[in-house]
ModelCIF file with pLDDT and N, C-alpha, C, O atoms, coordinates in Angstrom:
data_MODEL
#
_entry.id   MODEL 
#
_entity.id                         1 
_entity.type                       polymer 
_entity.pdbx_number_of_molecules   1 
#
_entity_poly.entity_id                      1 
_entity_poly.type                           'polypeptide(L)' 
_entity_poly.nstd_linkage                   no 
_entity_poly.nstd_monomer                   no 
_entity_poly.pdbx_seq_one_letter_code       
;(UNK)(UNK)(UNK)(UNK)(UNK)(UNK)(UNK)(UNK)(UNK)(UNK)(UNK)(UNK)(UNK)(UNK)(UNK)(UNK)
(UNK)(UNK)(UNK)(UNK)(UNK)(UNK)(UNK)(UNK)(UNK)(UNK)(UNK)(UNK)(UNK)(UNK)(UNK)(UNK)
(UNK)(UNK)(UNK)(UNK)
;
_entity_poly.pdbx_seq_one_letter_code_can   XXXXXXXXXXXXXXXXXXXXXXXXXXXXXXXXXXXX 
_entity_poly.pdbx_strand_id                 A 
#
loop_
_entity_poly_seq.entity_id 
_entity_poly_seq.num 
_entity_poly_seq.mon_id 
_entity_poly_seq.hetero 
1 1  UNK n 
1 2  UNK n 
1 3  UNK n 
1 4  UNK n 
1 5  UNK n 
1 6  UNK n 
1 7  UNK n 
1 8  UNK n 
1 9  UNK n 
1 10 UNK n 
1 11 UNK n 
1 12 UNK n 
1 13 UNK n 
1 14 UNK n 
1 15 UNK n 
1 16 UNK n 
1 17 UNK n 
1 18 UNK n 
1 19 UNK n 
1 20 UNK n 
1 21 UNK n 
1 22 UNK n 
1 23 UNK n 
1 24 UNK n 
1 25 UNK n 
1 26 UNK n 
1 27 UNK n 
1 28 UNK n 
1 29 UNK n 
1 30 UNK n 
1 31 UNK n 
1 32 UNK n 
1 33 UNK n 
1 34 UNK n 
1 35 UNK n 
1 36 UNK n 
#
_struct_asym.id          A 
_struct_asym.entity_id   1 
#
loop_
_ma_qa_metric.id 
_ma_qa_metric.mode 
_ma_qa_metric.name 
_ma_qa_metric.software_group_id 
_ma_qa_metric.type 
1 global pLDDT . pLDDT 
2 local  pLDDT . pLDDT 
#
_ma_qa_metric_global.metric_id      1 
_ma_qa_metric_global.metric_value   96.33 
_ma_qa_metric_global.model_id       1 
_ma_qa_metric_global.ordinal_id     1 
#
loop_
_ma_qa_metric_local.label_asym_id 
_ma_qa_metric_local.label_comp_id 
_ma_qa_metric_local.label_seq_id 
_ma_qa_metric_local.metric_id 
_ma_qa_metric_local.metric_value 
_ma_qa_metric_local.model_id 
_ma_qa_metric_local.ordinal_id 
A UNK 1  2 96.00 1 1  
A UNK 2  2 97.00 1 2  
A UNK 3  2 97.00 1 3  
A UNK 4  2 96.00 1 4  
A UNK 5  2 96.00 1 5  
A UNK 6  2 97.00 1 6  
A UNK 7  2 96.00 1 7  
A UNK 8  2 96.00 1 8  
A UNK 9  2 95.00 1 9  
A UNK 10 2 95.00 1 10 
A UNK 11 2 95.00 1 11 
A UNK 12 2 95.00 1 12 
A UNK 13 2 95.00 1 13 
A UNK 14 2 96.00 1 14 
A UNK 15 2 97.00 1 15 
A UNK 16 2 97.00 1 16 
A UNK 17 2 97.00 1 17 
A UNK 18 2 97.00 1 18 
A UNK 19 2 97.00 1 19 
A UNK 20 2 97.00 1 20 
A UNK 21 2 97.00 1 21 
A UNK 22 2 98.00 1 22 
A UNK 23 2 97.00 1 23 
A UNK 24 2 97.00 1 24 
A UNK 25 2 96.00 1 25 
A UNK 26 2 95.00 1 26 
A UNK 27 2 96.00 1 27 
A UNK 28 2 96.00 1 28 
A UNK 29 2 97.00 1 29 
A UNK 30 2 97.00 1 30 
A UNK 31 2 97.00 1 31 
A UNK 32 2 97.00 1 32 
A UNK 33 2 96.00 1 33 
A UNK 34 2 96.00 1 34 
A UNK 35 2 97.00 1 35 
A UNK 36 2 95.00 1 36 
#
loop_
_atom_site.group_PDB 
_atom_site.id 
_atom_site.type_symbol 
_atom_site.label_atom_id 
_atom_site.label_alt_id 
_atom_site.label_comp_id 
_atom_site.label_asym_id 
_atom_site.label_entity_id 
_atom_site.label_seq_id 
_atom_site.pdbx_PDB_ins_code 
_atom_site.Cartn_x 
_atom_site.Cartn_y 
_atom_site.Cartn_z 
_atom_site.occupancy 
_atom_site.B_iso_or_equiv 
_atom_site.pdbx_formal_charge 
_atom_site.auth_seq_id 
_atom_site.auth_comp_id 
_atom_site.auth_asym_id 
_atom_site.auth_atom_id 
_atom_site.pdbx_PDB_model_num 
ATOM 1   N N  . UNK A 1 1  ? 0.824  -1.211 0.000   1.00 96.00 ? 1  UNK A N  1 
ATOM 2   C CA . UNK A 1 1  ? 0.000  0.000  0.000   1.00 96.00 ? 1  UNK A CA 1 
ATOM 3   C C  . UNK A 1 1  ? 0.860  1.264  0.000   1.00 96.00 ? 1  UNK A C  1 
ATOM 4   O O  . UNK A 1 1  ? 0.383  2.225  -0.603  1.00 96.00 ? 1  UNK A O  1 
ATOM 5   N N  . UNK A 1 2  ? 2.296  1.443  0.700   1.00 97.00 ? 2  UNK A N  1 
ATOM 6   C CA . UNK A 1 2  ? 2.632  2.343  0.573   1.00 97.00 ? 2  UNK A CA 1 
ATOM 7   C C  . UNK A 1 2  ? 3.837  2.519  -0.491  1.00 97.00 ? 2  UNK A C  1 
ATOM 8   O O  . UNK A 1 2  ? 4.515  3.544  -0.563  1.00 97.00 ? 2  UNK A O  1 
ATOM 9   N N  . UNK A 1 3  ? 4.021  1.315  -1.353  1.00 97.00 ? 3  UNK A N  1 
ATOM 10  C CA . UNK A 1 3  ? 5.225  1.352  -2.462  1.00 97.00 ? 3  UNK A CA 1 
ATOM 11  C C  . UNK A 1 3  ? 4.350  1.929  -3.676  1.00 97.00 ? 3  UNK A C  1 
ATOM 12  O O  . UNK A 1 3  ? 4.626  2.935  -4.330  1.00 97.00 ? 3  UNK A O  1 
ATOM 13  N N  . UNK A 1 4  ? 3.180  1.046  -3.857  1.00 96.00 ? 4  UNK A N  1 
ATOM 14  C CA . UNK A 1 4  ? 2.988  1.418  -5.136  1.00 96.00 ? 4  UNK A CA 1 
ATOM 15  C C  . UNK A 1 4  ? 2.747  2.144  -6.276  1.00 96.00 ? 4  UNK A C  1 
ATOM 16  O O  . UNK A 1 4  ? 2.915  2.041  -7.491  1.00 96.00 ? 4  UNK A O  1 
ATOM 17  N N  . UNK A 1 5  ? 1.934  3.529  -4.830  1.00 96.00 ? 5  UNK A N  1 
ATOM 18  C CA . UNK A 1 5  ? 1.640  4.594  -5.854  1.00 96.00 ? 5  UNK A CA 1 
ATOM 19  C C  . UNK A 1 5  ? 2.929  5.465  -5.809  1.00 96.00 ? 5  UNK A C  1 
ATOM 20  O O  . UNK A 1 5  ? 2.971  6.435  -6.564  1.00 96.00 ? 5  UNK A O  1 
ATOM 21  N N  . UNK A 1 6  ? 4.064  5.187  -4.929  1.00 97.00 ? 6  UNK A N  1 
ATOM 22  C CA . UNK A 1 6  ? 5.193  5.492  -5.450  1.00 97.00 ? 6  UNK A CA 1 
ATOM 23  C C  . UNK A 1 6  ? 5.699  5.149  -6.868  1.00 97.00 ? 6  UNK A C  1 
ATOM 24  O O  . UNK A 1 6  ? 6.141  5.923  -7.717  1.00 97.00 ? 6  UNK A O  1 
ATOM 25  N N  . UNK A 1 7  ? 5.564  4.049  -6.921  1.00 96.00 ? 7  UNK A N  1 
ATOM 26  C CA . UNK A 1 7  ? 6.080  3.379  -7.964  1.00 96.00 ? 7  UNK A CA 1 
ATOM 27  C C  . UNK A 1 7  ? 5.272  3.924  -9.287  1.00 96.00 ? 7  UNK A C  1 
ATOM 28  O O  . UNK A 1 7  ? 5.881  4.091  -10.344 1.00 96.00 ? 7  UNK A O  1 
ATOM 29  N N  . UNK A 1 8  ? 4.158  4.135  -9.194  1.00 96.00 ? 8  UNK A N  1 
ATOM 30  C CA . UNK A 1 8  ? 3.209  4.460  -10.111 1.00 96.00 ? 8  UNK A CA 1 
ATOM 31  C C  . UNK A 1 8  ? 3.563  6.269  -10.412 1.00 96.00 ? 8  UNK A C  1 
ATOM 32  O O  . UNK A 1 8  ? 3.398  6.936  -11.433 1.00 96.00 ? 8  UNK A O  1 
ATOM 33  N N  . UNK A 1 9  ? 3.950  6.548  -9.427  1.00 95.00 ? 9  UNK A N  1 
ATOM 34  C CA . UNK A 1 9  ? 4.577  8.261  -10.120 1.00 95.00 ? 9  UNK A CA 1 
ATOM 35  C C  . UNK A 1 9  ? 5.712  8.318  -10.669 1.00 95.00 ? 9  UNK A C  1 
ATOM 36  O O  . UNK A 1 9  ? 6.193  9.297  -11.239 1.00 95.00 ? 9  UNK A O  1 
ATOM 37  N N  . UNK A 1 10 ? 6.230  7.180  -10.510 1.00 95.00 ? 10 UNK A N  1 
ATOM 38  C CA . UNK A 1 10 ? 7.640  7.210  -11.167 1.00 95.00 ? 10 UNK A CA 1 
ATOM 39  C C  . UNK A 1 10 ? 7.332  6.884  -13.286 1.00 95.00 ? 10 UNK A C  1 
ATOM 40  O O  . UNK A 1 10 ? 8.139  7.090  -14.193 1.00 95.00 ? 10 UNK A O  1 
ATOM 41  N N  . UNK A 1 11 ? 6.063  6.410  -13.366 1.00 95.00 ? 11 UNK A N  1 
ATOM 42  C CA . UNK A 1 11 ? 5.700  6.893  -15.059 1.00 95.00 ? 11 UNK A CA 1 
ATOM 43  C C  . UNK A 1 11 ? 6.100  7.793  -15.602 1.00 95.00 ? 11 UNK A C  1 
ATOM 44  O O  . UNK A 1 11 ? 6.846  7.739  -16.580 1.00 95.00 ? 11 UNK A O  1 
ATOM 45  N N  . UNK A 1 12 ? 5.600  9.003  -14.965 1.00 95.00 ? 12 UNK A N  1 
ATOM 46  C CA . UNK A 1 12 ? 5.766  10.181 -15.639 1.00 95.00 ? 12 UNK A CA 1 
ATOM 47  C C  . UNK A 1 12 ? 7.227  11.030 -15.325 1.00 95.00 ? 12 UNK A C  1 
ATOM 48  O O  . UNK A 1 12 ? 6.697  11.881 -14.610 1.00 95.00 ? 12 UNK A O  1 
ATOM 49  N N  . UNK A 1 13 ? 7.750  11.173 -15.328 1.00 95.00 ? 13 UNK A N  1 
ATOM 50  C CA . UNK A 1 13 ? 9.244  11.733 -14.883 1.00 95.00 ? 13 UNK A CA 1 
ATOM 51  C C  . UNK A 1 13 ? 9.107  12.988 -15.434 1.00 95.00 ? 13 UNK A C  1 
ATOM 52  O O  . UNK A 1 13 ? 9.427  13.467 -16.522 1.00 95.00 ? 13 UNK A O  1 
ATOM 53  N N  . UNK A 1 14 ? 8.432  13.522 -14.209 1.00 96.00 ? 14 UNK A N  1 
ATOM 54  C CA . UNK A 1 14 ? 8.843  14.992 -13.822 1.00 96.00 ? 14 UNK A CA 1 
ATOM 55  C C  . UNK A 1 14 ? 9.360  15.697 -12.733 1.00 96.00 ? 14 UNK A C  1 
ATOM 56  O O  . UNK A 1 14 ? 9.278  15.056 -11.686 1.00 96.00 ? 14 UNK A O  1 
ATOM 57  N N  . UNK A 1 15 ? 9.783  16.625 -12.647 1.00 97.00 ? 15 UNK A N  1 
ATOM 58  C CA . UNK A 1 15 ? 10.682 17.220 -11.304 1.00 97.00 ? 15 UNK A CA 1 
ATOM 59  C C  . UNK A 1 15 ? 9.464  17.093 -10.294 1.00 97.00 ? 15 UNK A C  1 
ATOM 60  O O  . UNK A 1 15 ? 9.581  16.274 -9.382  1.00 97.00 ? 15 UNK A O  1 
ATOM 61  N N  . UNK A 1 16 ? 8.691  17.594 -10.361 1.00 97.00 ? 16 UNK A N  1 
ATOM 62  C CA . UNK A 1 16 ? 7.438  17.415 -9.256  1.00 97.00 ? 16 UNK A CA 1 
ATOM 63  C C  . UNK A 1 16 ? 7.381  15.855 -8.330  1.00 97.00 ? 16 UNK A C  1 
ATOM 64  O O  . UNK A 1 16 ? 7.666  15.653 -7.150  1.00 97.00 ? 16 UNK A O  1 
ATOM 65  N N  . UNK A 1 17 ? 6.912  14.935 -9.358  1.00 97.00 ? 17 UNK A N  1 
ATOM 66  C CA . UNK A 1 17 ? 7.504  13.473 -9.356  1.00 97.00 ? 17 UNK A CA 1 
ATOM 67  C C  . UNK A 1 17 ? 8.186  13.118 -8.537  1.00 97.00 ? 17 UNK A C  1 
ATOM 68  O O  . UNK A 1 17 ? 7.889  12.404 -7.580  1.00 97.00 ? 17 UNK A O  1 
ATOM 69  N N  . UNK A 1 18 ? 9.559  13.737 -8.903  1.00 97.00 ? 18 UNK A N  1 
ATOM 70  C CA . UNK A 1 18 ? 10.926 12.913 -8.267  1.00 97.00 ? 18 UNK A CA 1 
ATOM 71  C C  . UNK A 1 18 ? 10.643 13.467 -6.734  1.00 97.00 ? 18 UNK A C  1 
ATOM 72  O O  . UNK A 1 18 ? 10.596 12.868 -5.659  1.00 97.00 ? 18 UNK A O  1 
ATOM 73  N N  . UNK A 1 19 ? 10.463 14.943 -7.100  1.00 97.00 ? 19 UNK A N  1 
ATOM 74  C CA . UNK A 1 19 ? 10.679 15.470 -5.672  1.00 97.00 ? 19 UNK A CA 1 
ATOM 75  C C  . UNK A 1 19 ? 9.524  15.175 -4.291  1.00 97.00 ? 19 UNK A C  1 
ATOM 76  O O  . UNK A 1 19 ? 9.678  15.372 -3.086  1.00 97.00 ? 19 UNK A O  1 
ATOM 77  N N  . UNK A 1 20 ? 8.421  14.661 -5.019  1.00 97.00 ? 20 UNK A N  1 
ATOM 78  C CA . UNK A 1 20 ? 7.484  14.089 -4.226  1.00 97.00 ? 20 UNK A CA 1 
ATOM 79  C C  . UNK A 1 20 ? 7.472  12.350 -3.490  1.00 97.00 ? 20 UNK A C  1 
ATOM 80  O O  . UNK A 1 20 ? 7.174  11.851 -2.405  1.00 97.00 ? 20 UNK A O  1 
ATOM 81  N N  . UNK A 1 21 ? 8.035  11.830 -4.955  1.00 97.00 ? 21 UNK A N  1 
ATOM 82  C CA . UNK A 1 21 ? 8.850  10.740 -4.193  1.00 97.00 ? 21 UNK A CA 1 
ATOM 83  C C  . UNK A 1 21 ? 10.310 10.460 -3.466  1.00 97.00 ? 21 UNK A C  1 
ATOM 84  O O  . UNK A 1 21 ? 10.643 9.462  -2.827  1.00 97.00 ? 21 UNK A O  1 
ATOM 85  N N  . UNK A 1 22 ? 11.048 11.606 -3.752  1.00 98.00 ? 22 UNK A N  1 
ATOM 86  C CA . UNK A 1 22 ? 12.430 11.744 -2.509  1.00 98.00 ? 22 UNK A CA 1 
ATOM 87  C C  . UNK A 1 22 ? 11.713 12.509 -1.300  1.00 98.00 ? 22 UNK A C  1 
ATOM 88  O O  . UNK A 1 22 ? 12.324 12.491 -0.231  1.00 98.00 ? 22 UNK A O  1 
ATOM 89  N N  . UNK A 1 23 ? 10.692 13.066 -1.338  1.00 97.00 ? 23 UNK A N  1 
ATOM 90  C CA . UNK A 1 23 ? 10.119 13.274 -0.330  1.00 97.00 ? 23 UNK A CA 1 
ATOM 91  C C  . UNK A 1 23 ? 9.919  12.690 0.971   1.00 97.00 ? 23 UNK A C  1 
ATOM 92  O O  . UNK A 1 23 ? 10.246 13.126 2.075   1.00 97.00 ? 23 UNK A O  1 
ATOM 93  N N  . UNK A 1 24 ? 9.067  11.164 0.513   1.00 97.00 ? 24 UNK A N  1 
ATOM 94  C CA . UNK A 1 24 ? 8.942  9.807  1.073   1.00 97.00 ? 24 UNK A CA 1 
ATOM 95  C C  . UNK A 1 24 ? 10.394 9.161  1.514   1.00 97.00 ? 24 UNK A C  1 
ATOM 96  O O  . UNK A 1 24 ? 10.772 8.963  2.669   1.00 97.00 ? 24 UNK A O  1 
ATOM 97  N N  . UNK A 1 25 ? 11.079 8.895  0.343   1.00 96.00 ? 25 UNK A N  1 
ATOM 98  C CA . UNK A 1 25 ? 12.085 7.830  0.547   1.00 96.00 ? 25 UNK A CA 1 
ATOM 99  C C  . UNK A 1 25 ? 13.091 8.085  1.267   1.00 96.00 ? 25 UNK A C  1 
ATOM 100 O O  . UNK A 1 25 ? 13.761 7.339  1.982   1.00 96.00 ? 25 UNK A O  1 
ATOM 101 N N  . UNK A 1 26 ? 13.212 9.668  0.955   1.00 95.00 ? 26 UNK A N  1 
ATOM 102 C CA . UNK A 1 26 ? 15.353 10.616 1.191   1.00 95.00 ? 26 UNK A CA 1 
ATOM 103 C C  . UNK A 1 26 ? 16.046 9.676  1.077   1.00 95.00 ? 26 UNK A C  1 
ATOM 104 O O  . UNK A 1 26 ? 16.685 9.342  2.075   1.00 95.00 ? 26 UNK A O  1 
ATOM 105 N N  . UNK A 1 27 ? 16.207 8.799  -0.313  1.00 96.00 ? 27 UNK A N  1 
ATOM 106 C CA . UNK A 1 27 ? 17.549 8.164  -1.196  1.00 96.00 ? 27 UNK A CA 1 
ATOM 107 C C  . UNK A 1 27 ? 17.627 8.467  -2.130  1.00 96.00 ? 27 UNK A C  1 
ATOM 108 O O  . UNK A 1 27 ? 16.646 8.129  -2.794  1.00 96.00 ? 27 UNK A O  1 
ATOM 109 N N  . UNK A 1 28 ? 18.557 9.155  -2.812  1.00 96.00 ? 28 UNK A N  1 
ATOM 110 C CA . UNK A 1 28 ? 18.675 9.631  -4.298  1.00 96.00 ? 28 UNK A CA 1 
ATOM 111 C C  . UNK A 1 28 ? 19.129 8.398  -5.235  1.00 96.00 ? 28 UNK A C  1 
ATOM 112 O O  . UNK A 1 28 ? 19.408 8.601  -6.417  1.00 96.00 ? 28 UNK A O  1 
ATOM 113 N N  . UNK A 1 29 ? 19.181 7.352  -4.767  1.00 97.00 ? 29 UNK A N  1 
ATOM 114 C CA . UNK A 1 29 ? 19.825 6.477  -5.652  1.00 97.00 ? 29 UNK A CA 1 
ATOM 115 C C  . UNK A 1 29 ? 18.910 5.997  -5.722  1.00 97.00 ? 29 UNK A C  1 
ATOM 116 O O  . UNK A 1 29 ? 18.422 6.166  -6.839  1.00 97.00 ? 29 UNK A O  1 
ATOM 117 N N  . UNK A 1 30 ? 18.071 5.175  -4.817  1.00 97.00 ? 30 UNK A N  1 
ATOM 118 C CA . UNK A 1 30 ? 16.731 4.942  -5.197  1.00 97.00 ? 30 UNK A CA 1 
ATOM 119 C C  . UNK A 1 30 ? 15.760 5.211  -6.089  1.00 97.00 ? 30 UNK A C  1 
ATOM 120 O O  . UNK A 1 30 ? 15.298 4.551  -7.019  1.00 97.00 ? 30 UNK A O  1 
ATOM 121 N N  . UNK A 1 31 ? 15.446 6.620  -5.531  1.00 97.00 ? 31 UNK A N  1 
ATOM 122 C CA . UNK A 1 31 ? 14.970 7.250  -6.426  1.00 97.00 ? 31 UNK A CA 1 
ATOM 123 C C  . UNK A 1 31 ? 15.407 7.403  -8.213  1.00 97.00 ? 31 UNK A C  1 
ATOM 124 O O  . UNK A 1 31 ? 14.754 7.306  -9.252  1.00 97.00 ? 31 UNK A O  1 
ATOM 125 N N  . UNK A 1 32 ? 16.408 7.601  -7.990  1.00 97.00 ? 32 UNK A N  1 
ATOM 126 C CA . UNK A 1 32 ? 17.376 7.559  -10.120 1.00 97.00 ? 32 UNK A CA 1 
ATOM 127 C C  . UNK A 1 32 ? 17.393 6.100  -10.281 1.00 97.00 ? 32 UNK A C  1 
ATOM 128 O O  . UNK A 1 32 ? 17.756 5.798  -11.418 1.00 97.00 ? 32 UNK A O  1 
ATOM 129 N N  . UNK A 1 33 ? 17.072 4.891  -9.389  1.00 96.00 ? 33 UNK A N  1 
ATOM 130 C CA . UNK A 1 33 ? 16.744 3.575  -10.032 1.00 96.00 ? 33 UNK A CA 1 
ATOM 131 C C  . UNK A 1 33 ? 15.055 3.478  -10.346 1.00 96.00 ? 33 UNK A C  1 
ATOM 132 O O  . UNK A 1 33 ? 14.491 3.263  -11.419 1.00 96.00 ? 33 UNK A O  1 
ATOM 133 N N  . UNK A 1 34 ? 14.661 3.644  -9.421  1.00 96.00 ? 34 UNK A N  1 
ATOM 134 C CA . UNK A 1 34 ? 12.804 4.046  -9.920  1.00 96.00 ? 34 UNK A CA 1 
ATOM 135 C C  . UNK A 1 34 ? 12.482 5.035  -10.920 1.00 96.00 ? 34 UNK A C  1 
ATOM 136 O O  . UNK A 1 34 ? 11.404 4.934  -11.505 1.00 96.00 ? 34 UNK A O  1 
ATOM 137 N N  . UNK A 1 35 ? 12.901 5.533  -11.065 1.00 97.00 ? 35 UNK A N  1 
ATOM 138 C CA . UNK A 1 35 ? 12.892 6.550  -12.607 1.00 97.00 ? 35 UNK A CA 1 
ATOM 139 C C  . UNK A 1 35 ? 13.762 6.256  -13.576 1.00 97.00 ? 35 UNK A C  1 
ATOM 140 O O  . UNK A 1 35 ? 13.671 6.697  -14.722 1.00 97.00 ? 35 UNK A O  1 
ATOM 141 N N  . UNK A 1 36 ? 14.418 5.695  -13.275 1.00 95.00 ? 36 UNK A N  1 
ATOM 142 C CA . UNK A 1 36 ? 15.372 4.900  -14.629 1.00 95.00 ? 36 UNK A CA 1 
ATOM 143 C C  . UNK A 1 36 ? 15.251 3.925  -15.456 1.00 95.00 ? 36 UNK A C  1 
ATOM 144 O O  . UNK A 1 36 ? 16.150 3.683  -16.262 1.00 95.00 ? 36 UNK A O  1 
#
């Protein structure tokens, strides 16, 4: 419940996006593997 609609914003790759899901996570590597 709480991965997926992460995962599900990571579709669209926009700065809004990223920054809403480093929001949640605070890993940047993470994050540039879920958007990658």
């Amino acid at each position: 419940m709480y991965a997926e609609p992460l995962i599900n914003r990571a579709k669209e790759d926009s700065m809004a996006n990223r920054r809403l899901v480093f929001s949640y996570l605070q890993n940047k590597y993470a994050v540039t593997e879920l958007f990658r």
